[in-house]
C-alpha atoms as a PDB file:
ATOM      1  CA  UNK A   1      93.877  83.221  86.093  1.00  0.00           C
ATOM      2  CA  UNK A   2      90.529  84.835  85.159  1.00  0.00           C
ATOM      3  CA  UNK A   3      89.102  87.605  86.494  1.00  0.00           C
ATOM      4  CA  UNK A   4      87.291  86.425  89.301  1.00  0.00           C
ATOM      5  CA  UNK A   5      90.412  84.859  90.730  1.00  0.00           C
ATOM      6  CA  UNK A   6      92.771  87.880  90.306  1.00  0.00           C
ATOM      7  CA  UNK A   7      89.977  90.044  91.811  1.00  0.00           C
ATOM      8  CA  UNK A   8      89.640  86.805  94.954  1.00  0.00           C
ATOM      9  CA  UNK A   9      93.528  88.037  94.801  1.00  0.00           C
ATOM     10  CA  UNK A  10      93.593  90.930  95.184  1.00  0.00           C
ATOM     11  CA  UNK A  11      91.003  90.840  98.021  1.00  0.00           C
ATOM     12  CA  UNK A  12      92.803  88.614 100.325  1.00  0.00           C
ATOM     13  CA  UNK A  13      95.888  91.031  99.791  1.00  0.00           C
ATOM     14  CA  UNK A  14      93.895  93.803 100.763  1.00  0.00           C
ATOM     15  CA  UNK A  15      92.292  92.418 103.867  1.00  0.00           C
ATOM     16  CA  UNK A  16      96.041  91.038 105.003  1.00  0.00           C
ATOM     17  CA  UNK A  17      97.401  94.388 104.296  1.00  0.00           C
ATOM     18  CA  UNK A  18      94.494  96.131 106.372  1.00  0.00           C
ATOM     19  CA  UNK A  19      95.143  93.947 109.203  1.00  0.00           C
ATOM     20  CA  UNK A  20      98.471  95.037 109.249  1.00  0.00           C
ATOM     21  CA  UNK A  21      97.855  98.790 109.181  1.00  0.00           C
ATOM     22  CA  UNK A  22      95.820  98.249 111.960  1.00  0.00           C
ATOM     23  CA  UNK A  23      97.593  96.293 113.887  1.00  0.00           C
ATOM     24  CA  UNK A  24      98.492  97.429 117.283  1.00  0.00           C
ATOM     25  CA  UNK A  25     102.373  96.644 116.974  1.00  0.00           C
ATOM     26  CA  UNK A  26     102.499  98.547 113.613  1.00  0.00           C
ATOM     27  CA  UNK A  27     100.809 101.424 115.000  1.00  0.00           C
ATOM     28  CA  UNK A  28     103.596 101.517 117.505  1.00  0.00           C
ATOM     29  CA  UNK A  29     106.416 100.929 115.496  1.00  0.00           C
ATOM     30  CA  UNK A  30     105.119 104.122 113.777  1.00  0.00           C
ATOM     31  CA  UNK A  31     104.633 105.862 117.414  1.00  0.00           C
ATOM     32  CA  UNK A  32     108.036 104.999 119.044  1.00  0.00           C
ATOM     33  CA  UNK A  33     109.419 106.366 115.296  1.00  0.00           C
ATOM     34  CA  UNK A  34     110.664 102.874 114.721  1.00  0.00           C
ATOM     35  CA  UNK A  35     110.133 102.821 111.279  1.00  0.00           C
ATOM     36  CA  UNK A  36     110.101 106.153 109.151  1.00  0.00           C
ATOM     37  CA  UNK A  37     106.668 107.697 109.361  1.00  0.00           C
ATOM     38  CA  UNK A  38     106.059 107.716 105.862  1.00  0.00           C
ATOM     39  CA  UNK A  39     105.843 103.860 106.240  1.00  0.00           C
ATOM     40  CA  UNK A  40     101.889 104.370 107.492  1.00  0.00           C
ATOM     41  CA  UNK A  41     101.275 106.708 103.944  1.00  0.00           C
ATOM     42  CA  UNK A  42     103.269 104.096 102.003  1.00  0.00           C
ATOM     43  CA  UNK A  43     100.960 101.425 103.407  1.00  0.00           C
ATOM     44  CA  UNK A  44      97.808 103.856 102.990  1.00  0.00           C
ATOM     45  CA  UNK A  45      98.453 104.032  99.386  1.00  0.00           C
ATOM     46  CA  UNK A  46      98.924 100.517  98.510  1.00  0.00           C
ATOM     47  CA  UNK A  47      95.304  99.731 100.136  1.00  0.00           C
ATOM     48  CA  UNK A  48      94.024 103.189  98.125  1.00  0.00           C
ATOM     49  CA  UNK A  49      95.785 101.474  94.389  1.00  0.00           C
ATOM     50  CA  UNK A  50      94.995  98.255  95.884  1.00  0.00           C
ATOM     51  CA  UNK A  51      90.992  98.799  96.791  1.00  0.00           C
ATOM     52  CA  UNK A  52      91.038 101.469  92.726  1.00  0.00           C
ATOM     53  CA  UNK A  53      92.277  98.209  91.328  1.00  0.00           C
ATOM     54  CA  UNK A  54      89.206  96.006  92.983  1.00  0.00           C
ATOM     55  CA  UNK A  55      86.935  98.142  91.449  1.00  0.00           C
ATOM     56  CA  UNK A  56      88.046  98.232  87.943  1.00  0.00           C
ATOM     57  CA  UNK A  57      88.067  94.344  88.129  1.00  0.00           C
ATOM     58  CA  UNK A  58      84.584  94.373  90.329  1.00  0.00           C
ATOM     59  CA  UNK A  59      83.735  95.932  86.580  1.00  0.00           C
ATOM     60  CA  UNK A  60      85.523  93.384  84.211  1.00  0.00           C
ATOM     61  CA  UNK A  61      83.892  90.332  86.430  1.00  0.00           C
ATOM     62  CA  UNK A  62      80.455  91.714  86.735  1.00  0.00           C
ATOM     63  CA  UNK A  63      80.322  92.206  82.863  1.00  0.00           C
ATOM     64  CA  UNK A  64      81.816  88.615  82.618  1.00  0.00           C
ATOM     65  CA  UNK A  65      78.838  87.426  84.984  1.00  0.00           C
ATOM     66  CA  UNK A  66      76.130  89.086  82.819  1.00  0.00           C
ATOM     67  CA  UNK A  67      77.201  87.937  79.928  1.00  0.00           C
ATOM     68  CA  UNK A  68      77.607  84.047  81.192  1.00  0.00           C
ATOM     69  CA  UNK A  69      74.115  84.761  82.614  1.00  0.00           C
ATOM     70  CA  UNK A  70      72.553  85.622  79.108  1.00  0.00           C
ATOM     71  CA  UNK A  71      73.627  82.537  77.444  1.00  0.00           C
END
């Protein structure tokens, strides 16, 4: 996979992932206490490491771009 593909990846994870936090039935699985609270932080974090791990690739790809551009 290259860079721009893992990054394409990791994208679509985040955006599924994000729809899920926000989804109304998640929200009240973690209102009724359905699911242990810590469930919501657990899902916070992965978006945090998730969106940290974008942006070192966002890095990688955009160096990649220049230097395809300068040849």
């Amino acid at each position: 996979m290259s860079p721009i593909e893992i990054l394409q990846e990791f994208n679509s994870c985040y955006l599924k992932i994000q729809a899920i936090a926000q989804d109304e039935n998640w929200l009240l699985l973690i209102a009724d206490k359905k699911i242990d609270s810590e469930a919501a932080t657990h899902v916070g974090d992965v978006l945090h490491y998730l969106g940290e791990a974008m942006g070192c690739l966002e890095e990688v790809v955009e160096v990649k771009f220049n230097q395809d551009a300068e040849v």
